[in-house]
N, C-alpha and C. Protein backbone atom coordinates (compact mmCIF):
# COMPACT_ATOMS: atom_id res chain seq x y z
N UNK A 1 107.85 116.08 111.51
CA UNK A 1 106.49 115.57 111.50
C UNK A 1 106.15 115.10 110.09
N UNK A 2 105.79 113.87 109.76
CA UNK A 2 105.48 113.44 108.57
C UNK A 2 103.89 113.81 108.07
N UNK A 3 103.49 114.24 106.71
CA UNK A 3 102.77 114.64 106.37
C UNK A 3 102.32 113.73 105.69
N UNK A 4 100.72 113.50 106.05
CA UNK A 4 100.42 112.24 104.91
C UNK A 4 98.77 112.69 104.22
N UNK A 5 98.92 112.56 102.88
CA UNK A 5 97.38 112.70 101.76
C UNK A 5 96.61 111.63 101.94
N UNK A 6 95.73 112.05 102.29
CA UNK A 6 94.42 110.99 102.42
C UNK A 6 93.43 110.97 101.03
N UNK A 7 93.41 110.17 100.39
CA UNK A 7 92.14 110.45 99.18
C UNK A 7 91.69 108.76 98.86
N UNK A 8 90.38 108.89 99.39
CA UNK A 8 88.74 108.09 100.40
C UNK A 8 88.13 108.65 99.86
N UNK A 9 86.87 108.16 99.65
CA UNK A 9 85.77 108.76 99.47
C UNK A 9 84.51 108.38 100.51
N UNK A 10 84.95 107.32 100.88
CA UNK A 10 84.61 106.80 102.26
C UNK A 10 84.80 107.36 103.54
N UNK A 11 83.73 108.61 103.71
CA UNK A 11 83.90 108.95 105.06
C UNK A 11 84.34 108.14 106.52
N UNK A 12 83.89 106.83 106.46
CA UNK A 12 84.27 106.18 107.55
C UNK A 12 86.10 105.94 107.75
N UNK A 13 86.38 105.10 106.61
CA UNK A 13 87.61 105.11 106.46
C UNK A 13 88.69 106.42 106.74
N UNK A 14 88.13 107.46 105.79
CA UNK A 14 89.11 109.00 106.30
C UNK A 14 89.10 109.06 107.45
N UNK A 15 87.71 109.27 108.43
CA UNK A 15 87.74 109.53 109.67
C UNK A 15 88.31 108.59 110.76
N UNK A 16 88.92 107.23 110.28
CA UNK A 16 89.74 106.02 111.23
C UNK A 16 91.07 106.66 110.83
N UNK A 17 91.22 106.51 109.10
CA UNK A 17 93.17 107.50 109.29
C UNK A 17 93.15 108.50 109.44
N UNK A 18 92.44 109.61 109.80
CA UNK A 18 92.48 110.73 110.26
C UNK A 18 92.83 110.32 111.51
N UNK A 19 92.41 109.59 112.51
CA UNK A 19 92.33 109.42 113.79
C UNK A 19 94.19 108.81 113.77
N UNK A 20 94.32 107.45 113.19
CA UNK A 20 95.50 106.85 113.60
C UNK A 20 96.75 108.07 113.02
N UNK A 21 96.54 108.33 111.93
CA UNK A 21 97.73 109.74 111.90
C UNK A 21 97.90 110.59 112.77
N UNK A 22 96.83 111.66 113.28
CA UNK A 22 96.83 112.21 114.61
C UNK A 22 97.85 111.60 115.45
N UNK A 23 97.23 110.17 115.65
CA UNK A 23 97.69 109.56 116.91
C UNK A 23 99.30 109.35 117.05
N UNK A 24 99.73 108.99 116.09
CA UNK A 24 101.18 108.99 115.28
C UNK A 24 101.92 109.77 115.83
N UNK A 25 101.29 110.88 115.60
CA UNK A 25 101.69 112.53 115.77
C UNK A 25 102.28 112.94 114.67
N UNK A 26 101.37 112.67 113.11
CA UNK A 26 101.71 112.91 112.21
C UNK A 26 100.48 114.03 112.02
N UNK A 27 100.33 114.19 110.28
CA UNK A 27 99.15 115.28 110.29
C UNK A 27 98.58 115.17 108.99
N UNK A 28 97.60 115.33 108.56
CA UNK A 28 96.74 115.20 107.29
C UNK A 28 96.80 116.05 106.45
N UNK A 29 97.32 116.28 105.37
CA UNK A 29 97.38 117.40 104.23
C UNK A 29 96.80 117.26 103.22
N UNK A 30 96.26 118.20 102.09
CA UNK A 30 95.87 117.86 100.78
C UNK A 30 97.09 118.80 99.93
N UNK A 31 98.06 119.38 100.81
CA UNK A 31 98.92 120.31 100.52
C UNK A 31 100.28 119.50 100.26
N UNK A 32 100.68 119.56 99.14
CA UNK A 32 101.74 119.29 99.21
C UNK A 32 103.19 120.66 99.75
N UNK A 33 104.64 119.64 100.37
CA UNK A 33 104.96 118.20 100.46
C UNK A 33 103.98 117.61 100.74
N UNK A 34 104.01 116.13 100.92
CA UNK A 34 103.51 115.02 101.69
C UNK A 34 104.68 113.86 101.71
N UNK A 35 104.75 113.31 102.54
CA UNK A 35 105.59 112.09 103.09
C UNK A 35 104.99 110.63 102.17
N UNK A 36 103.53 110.80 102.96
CA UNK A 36 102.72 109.49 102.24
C UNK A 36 101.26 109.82 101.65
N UNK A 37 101.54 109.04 100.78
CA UNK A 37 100.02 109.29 100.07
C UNK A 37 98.96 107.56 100.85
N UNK A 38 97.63 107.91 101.05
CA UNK A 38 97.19 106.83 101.44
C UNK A 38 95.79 107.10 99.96
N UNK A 39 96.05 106.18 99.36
CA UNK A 39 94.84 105.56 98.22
C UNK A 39 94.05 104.88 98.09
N UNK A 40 92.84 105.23 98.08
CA UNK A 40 91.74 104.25 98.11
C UNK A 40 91.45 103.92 97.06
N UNK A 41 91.83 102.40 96.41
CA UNK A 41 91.18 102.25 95.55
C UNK A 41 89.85 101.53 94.52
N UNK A 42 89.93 101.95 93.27
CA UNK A 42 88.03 101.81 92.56
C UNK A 42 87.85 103.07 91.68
N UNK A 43 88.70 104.35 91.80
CA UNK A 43 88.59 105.15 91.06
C UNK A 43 88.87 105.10 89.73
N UNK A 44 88.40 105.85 88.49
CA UNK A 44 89.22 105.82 87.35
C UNK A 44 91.03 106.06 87.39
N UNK A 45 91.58 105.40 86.73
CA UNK A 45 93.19 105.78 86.56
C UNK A 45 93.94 105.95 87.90
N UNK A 46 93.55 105.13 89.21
CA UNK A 46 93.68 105.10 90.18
C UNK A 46 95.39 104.78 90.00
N UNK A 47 96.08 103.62 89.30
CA UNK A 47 97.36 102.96 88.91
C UNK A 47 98.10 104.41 88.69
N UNK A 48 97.65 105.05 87.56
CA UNK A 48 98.25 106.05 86.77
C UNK A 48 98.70 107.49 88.31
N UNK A 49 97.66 107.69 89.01
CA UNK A 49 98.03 108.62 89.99
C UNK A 49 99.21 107.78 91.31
N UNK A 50 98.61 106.55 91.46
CA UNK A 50 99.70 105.84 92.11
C UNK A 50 101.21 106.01 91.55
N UNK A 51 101.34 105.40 90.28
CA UNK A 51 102.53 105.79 89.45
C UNK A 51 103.29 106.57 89.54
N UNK A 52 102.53 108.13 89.78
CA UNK A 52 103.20 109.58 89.33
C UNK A 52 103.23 109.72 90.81
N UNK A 53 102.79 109.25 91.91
CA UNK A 53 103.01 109.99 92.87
C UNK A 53 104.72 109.06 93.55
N UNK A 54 104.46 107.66 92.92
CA UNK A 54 105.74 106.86 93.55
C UNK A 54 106.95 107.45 92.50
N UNK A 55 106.82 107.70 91.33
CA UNK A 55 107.39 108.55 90.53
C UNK A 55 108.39 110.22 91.22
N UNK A 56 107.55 110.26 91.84
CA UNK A 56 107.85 111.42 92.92
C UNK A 56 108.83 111.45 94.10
N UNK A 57 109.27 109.88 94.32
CA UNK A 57 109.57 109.12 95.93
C UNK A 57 108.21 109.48 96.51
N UNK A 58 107.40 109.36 96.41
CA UNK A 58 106.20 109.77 97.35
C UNK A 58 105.78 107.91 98.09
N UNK A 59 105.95 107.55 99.43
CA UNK A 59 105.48 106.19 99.33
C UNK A 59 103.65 106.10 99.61
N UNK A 60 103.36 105.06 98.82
CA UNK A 60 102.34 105.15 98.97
C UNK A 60 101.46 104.07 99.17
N UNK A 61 100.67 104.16 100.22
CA UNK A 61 99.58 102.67 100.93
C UNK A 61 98.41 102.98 100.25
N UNK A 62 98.10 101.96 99.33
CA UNK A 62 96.77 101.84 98.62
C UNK A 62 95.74 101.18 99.27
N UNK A 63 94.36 100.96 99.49
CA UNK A 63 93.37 100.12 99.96
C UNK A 63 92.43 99.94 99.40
N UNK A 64 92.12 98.38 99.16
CA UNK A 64 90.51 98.51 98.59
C UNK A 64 89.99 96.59 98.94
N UNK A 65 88.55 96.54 98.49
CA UNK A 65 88.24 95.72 99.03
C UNK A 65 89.02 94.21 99.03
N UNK A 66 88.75 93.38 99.70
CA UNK A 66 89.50 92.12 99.42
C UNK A 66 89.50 91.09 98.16
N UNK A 67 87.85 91.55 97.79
CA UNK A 67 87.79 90.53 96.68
C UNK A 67 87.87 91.20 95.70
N UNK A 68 88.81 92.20 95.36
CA UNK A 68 89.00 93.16 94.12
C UNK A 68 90.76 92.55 94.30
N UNK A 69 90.84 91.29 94.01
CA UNK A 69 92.64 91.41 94.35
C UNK A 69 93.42 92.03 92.82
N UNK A 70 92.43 91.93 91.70
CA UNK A 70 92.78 92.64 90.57
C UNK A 70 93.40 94.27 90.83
N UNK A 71 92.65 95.00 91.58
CA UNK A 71 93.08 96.28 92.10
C UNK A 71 94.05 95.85 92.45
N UNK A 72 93.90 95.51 93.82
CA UNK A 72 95.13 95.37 94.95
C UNK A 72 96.23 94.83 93.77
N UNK A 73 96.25 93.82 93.08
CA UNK A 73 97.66 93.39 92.15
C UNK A 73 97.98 94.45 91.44
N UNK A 74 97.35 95.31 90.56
CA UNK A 74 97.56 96.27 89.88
C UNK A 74 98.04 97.75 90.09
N UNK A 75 97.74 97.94 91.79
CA UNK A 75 98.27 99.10 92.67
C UNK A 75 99.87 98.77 93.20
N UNK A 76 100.16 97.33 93.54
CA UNK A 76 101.10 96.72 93.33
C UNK A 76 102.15 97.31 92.52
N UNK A 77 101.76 96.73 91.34
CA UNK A 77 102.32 97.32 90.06
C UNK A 77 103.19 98.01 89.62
N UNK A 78 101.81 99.40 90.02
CA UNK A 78 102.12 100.78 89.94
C UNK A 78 103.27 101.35 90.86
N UNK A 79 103.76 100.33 92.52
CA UNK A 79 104.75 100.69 93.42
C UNK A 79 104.14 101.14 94.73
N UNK A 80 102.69 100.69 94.69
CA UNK A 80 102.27 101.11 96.06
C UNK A 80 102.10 99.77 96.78
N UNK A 81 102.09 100.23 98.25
CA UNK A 81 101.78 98.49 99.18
C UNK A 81 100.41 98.37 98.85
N UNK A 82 100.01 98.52 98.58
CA UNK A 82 98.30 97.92 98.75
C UNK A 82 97.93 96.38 99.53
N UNK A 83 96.98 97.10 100.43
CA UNK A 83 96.01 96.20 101.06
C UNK A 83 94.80 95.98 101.05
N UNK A 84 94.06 95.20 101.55
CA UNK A 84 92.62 94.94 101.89
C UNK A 84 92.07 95.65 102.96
N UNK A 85 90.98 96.09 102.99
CA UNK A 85 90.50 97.50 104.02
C UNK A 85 91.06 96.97 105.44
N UNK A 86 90.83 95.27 105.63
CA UNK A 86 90.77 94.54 107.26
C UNK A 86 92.25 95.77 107.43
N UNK A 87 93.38 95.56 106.09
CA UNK A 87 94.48 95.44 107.07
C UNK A 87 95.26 96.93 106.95
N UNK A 88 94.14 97.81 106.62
CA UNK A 88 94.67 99.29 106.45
C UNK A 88 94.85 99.98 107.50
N UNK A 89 94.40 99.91 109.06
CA UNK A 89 95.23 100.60 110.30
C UNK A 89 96.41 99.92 110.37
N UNK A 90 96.76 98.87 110.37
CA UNK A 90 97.93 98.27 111.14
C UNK A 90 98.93 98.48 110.11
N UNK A 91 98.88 99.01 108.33
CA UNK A 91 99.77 98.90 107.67
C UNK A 91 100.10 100.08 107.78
N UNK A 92 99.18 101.46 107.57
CA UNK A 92 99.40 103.05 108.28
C UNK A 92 99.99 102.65 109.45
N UNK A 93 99.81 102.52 110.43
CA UNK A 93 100.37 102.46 111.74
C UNK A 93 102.08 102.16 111.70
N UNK A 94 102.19 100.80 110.66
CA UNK A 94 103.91 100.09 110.42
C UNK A 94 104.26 101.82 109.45
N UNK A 95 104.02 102.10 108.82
CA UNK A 95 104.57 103.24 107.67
C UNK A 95 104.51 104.51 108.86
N UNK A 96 103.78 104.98 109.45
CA UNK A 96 103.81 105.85 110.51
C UNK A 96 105.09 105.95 111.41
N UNK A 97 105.43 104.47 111.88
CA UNK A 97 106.20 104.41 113.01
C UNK A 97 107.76 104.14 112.39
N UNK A 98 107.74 103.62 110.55
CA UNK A 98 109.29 103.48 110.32
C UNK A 98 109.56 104.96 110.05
């Protein structure tokens, strides 16, 4: 069963990947292991925790708005997929199912 970190601050968002992980038949941890980290980003040093966690093999799906592509390029970067919120179920869902 793959274990995946959720860190949102966006209740709506947690509570959609809370739902599609479930559905997976994966499970939500703040405990490490974890399989995948999912990142929302806009936080301070958001790159720097991306970094250390891909640093780790940890893979990790970043998200944040569309017209922030500065984030999104810069989460990049750091070694995470990052997307735009539209396309954050269907990219959890592809990382879920490989």
């Amino acid at each position: 069963m793959k274990r995946v970190l959720v860190e949102s601050r966006d209740l709506f968002f947690r509570g959609k990947l809370q739902a599609v992980i479930s559905a997976s038949g994966a499970e939500t941890t703040r405990a490490e292991p974890y399989d995948l980290a999912v990142i929302e980003l806009g936080k301070p040093d958001v790159e720097k925790r991306i970094g250390e966690l891909v640093g780790r093999g940890i893979a990790v799906l970043a998200f944040g708005s569309h017209v922030d592509a500065e984030a999104l390029r810069a989460a990049r970067v750091s070694g995470a997929r990052a997307v735009p919120n539209s396309e954050l179920e269907r990219a959890l869902r592809e990382l879920l199912d490989s």
